[in-house]
PDB file of N, CA and C in Angstrom:
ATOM      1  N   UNK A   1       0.812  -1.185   0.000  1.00  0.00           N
ATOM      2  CA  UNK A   1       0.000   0.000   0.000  1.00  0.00           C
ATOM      3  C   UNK A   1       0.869   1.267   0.000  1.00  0.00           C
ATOM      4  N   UNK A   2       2.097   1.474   0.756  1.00  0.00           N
ATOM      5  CA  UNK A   2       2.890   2.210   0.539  1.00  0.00           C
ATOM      6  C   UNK A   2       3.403   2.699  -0.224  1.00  0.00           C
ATOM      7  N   UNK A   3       3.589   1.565  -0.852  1.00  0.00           N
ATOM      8  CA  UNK A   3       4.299   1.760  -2.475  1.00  0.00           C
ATOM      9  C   UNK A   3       3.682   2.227  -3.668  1.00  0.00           C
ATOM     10  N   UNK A   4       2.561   1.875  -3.553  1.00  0.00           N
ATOM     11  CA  UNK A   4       1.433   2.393  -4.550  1.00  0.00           C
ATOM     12  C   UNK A   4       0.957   4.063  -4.062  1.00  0.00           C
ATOM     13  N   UNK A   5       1.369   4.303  -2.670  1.00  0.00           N
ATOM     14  CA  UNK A   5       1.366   6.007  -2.221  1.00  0.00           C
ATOM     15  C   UNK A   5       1.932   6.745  -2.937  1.00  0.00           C
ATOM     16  N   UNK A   6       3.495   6.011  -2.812  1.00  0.00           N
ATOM     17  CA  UNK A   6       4.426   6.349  -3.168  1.00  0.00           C
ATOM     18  C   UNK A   6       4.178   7.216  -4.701  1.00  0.00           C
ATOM     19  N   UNK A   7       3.995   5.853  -5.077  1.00  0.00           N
ATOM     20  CA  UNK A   7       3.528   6.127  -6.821  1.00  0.00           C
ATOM     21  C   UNK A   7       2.864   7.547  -7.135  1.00  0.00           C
ATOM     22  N   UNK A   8       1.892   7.528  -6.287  1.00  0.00           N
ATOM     23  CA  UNK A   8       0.702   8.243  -6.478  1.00  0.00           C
ATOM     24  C   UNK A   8       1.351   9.813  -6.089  1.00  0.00           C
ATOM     25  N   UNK A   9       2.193  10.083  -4.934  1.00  0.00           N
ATOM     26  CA  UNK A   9       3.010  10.604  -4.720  1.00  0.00           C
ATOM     27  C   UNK A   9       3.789  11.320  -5.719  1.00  0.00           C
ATOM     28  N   UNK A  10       4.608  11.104  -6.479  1.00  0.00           N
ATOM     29  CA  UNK A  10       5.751  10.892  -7.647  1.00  0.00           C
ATOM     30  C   UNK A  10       4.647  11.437  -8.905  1.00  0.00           C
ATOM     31  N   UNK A  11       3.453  10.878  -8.848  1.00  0.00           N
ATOM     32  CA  UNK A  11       2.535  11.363 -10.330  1.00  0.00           C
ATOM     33  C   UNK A  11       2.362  12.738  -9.298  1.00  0.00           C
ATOM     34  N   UNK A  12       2.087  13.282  -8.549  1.00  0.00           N
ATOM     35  CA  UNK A  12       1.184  14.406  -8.239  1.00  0.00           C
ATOM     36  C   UNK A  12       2.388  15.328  -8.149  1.00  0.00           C
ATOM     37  N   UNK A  13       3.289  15.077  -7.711  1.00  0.00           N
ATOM     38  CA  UNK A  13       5.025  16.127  -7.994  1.00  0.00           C
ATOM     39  C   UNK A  13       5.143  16.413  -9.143  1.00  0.00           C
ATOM     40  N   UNK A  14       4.427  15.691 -10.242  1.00  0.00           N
ATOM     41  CA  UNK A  14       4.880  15.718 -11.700  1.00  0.00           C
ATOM     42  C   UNK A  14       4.287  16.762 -12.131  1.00  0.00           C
ATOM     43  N   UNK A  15       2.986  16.101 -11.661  1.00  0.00           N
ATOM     44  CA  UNK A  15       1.729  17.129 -12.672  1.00  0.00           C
ATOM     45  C   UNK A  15       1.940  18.480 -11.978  1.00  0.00           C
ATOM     46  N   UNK A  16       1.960  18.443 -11.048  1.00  0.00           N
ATOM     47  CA  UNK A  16       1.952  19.929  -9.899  1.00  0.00           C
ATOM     48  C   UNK A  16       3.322  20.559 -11.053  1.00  0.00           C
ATOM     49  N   UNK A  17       4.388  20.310 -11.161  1.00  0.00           N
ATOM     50  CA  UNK A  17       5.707  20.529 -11.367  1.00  0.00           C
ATOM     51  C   UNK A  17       5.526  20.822 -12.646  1.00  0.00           C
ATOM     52  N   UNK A  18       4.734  20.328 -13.723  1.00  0.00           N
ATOM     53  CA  UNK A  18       4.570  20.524 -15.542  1.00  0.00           C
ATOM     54  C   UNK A  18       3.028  21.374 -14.916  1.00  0.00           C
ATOM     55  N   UNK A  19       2.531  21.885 -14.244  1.00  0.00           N
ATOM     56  CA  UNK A  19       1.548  22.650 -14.520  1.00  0.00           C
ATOM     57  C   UNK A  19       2.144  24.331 -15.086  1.00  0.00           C
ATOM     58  N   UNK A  20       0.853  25.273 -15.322  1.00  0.00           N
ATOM     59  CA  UNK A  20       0.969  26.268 -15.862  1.00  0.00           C
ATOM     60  C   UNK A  20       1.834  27.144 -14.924  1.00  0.00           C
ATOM     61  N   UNK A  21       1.889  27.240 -13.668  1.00  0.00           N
ATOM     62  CA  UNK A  21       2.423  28.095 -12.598  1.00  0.00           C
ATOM     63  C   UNK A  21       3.504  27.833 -12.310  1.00  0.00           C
ATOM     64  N   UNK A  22       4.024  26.147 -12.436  1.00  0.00           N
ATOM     65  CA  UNK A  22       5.515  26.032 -11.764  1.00  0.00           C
ATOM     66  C   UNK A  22       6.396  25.969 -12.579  1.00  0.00           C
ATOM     67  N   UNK A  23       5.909  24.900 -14.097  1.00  0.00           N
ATOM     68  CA  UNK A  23       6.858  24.447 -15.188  1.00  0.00           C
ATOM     69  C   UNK A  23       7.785  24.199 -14.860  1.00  0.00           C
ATOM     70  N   UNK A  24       8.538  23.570 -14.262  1.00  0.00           N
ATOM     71  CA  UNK A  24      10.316  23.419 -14.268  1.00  0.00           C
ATOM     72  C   UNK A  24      10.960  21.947 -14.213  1.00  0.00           C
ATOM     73  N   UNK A  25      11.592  21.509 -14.166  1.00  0.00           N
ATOM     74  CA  UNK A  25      12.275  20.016 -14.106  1.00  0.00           C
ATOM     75  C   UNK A  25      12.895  19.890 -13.060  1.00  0.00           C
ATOM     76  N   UNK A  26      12.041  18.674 -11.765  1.00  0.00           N
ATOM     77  CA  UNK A  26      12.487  18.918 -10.926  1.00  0.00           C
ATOM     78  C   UNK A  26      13.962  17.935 -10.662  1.00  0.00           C
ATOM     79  N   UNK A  27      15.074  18.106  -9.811  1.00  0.00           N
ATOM     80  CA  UNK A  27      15.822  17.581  -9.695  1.00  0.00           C
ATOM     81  C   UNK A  27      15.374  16.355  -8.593  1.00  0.00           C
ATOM     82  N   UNK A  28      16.383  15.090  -8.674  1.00  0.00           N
ATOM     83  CA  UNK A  28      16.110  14.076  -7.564  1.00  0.00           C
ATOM     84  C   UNK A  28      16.094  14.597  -6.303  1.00  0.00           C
ATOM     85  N   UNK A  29      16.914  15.284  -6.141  1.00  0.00           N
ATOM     86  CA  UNK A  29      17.084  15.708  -4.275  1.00  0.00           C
ATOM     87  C   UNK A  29      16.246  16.219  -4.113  1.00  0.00           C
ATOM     88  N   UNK A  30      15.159  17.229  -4.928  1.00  0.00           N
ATOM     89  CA  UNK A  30      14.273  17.654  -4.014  1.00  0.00           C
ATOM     90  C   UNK A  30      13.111  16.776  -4.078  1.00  0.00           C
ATOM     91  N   UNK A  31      13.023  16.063  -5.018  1.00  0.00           N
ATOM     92  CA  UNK A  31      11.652  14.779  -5.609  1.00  0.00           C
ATOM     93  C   UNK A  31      11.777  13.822  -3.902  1.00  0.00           C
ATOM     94  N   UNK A  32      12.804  13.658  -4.053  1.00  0.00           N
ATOM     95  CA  UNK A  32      13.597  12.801  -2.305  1.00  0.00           C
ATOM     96  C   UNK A  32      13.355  13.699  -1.359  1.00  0.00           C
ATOM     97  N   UNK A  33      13.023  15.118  -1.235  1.00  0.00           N
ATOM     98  CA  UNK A  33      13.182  15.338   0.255  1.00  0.00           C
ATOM     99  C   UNK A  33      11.739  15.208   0.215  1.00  0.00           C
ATOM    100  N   UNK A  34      10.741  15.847  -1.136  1.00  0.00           N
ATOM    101  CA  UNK A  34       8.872  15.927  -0.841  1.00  0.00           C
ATOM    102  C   UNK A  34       8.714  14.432  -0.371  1.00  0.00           C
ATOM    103  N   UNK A  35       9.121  13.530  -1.130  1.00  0.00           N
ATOM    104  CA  UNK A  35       9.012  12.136  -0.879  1.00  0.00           C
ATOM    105  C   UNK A  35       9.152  11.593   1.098  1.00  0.00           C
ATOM    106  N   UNK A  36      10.190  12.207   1.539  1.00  0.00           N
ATOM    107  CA  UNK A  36      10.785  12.047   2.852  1.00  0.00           C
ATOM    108  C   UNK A  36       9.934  12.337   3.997  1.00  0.00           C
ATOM    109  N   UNK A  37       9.662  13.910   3.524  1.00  0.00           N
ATOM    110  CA  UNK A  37       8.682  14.627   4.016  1.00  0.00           C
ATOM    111  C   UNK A  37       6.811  13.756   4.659  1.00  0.00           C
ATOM    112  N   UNK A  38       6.818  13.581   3.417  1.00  0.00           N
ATOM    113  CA  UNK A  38       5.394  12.915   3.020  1.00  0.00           C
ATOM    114  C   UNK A  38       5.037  11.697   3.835  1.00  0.00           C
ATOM    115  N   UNK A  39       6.370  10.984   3.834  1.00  0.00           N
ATOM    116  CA  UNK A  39       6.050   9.571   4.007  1.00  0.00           C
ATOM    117  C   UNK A  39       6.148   9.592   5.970  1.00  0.00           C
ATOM    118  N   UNK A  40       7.254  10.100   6.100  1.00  0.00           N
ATOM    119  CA  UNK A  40       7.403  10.499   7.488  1.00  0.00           C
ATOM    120  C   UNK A  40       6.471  11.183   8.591  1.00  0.00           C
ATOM    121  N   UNK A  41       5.976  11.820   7.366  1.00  0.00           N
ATOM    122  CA  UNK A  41       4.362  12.614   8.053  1.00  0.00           C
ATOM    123  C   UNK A  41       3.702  11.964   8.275  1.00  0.00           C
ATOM    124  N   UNK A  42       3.035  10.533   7.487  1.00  0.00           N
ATOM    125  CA  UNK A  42       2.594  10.079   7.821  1.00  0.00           C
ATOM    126  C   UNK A  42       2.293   8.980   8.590  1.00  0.00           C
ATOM    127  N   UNK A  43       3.822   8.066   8.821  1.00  0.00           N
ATOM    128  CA  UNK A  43       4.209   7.778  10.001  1.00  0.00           C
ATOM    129  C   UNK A  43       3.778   8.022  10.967  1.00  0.00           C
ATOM    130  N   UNK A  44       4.463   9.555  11.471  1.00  0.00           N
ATOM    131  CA  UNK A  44       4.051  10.210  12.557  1.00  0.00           C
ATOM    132  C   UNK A  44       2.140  10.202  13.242  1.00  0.00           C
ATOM    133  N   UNK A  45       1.821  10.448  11.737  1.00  0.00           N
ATOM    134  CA  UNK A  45      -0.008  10.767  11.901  1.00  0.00           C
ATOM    135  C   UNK A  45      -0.332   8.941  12.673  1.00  0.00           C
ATOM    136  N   UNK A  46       0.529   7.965  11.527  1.00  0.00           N
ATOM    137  CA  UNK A  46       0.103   6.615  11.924  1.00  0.00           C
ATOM    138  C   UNK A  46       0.308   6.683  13.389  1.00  0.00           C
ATOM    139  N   UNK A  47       1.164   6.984  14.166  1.00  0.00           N
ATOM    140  CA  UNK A  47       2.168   6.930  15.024  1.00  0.00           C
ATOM    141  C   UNK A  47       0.760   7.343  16.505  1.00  0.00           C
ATOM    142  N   UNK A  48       0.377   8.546  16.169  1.00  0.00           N
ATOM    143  CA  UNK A  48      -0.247   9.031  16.622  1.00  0.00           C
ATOM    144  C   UNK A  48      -1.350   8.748  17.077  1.00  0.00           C
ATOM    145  N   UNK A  49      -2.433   8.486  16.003  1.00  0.00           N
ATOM    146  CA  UNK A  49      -3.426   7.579  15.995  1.00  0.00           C
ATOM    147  C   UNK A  49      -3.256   6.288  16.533  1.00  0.00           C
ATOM    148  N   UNK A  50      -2.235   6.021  16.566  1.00  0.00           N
ATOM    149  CA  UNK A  50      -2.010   4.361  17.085  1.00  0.00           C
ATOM    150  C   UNK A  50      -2.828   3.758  16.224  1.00  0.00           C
ATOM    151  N   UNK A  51      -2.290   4.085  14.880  1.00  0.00           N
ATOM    152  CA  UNK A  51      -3.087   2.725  13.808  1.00  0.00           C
ATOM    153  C   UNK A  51      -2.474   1.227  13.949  1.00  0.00           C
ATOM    154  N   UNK A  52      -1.549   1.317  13.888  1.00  0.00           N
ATOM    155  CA  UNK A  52      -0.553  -0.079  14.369  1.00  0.00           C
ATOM    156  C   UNK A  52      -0.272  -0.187  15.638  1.00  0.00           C
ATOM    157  N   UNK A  53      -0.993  -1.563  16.318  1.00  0.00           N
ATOM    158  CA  UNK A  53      -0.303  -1.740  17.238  1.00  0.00           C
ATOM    159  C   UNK A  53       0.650  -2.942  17.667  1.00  0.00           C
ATOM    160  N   UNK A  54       1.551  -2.859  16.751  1.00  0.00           N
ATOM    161  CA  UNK A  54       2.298  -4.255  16.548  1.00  0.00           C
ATOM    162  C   UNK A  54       3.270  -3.789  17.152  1.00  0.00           C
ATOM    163  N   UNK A  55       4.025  -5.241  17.591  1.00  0.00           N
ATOM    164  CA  UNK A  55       5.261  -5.260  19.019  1.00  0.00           C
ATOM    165  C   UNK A  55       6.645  -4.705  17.683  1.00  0.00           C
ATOM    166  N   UNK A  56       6.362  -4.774  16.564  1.00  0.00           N
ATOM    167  CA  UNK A  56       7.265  -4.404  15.830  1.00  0.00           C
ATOM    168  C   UNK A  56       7.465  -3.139  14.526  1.00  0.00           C
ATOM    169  N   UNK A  57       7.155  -2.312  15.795  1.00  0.00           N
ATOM    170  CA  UNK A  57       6.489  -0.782  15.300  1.00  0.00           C
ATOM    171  C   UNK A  57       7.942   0.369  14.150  1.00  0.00           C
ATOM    172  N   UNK A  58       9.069  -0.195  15.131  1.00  0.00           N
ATOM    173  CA  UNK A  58       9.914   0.505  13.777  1.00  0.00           C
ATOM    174  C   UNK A  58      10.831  -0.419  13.208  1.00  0.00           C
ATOM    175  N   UNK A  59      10.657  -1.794  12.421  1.00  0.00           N
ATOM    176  CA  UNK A  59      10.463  -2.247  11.449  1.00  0.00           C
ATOM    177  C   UNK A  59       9.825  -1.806  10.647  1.00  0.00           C
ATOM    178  N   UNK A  60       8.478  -1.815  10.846  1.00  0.00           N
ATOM    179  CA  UNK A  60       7.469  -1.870  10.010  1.00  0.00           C
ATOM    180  C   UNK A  60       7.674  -0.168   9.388  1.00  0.00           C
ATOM    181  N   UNK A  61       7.592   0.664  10.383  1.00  0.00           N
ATOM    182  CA  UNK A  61       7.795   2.171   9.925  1.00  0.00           C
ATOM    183  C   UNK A  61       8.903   2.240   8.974  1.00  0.00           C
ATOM    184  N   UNK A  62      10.110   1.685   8.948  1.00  0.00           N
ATOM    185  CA  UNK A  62      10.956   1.842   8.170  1.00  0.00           C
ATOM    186  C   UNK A  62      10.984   0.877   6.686  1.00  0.00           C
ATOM    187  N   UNK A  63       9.679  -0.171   6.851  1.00  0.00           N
ATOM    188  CA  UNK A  63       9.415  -0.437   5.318  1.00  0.00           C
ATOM    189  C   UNK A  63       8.769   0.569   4.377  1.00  0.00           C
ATOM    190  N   UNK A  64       7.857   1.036   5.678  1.00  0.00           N
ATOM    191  CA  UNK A  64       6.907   1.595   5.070  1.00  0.00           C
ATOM    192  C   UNK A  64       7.301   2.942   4.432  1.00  0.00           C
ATOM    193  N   UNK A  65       8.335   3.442   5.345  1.00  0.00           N
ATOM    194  CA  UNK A  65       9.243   4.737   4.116  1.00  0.00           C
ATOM    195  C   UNK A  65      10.278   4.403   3.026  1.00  0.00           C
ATOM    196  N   UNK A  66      10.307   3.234   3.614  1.00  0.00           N
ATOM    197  CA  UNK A  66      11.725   3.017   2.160  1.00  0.00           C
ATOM    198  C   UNK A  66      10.389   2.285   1.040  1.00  0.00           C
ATOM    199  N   UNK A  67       9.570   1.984   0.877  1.00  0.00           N
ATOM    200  CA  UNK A  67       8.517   1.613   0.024  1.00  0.00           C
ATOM    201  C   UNK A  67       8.088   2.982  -0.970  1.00  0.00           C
ATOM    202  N   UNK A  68       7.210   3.998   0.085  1.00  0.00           N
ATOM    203  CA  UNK A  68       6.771   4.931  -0.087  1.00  0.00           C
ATOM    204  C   UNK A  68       8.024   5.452  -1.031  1.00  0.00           C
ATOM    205  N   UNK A  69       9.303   5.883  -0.646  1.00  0.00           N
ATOM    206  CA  UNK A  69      10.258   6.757  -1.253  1.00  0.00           C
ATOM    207  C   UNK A  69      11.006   5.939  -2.095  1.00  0.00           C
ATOM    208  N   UNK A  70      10.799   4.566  -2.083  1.00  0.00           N
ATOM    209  CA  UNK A  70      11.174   3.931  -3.797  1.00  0.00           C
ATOM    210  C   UNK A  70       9.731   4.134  -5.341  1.00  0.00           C
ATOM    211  N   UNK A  71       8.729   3.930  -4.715  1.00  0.00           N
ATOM    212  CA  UNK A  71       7.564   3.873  -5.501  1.00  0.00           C
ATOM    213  C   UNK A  71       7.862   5.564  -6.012  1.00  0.00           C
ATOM    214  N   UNK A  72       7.977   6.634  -5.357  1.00  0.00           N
ATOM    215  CA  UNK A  72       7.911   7.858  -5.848  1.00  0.00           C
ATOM    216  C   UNK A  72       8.916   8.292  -6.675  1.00  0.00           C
ATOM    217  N   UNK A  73      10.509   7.829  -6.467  1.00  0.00           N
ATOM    218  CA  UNK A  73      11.429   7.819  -7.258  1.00  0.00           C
ATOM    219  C   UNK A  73      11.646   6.864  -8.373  1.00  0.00           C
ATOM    220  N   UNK A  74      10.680   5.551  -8.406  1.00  0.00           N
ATOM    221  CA  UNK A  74      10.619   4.858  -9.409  1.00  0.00           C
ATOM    222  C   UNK A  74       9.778   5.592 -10.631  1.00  0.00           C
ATOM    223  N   UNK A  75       8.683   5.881 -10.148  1.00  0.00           N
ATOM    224  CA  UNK A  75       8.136   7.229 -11.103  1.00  0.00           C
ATOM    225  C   UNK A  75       8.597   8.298 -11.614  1.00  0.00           C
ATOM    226  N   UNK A  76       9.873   9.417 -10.475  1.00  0.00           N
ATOM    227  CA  UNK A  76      10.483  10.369 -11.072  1.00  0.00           C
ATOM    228  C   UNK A  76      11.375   9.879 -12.208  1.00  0.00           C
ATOM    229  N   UNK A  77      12.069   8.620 -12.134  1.00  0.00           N
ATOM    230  CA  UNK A  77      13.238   8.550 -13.201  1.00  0.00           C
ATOM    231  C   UNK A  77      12.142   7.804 -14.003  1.00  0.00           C
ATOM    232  N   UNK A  78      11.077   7.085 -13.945  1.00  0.00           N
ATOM    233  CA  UNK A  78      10.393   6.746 -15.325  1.00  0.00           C
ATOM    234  C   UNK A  78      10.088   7.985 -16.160  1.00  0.00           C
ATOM    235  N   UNK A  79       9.493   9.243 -15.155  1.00  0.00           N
ATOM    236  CA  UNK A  79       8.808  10.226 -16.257  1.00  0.00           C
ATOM    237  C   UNK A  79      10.190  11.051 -16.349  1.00  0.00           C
ATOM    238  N   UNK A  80      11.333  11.293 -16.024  1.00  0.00           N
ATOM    239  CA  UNK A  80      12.223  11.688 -16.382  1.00  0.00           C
ATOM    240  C   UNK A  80      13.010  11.357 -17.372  1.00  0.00           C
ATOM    241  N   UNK A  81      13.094   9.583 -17.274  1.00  0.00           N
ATOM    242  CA  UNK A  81      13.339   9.254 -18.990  1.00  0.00           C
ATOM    243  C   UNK A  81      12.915   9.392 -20.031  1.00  0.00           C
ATOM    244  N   UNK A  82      11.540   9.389 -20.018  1.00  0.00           N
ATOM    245  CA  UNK A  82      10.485   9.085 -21.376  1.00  0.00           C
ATOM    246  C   UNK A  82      10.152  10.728 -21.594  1.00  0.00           C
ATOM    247  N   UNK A  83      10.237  11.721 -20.523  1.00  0.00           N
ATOM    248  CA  UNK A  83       9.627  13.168 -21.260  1.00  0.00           C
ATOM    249  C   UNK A  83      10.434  13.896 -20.691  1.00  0.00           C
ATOM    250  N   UNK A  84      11.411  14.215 -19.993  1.00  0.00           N
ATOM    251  CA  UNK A  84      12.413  15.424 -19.545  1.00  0.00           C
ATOM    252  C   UNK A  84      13.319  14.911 -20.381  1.00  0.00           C
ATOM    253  N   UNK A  85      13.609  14.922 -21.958  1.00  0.00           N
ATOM    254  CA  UNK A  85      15.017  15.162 -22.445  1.00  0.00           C
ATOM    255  C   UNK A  85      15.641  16.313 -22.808  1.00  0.00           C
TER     256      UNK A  85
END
């Protein structure tokens, strides 16, 4: 489920980023920090809520960002190959 955030993540940086107001090509480091940002936030929100209550709480948190922030960078370098030349 993360990973598919992720994704979803990575498309909405895009479109936001090729819209009429921003236009620009974004670089990895900052695609990686919104990504960082995002995923960590929501951690925290999980964190908070006590959605998980498993004895193996940062495991799981740390799939769940390295998921999230591969799915979003798997998208930046797909749409970076095929349309930022």
């Amino acid at each position: 489920m993360h990973f598919w955030g992720g994704v979803l993540l990575g498309l909405l940086f895009y479109i936001v980023t090729k819209s009429r107001f921003f236009s620009f090509k974004p670089k990895t480091t900052l695609v990686l920090a919104f990504l960082i940002v995002i995923t960590v936030g929501w951690e925290l929100f999980e964190y908070l809520i006590r959605f998980s209550i498993n004895g193996d709480y940062i495991l799981d948190t740390v799939i769940d960002v390295f998921l999230g922030i591969f799915g979003g960078l798997l998208v930046h370098f797909t749409v970076r190959t095929y349309t930022m030349k």
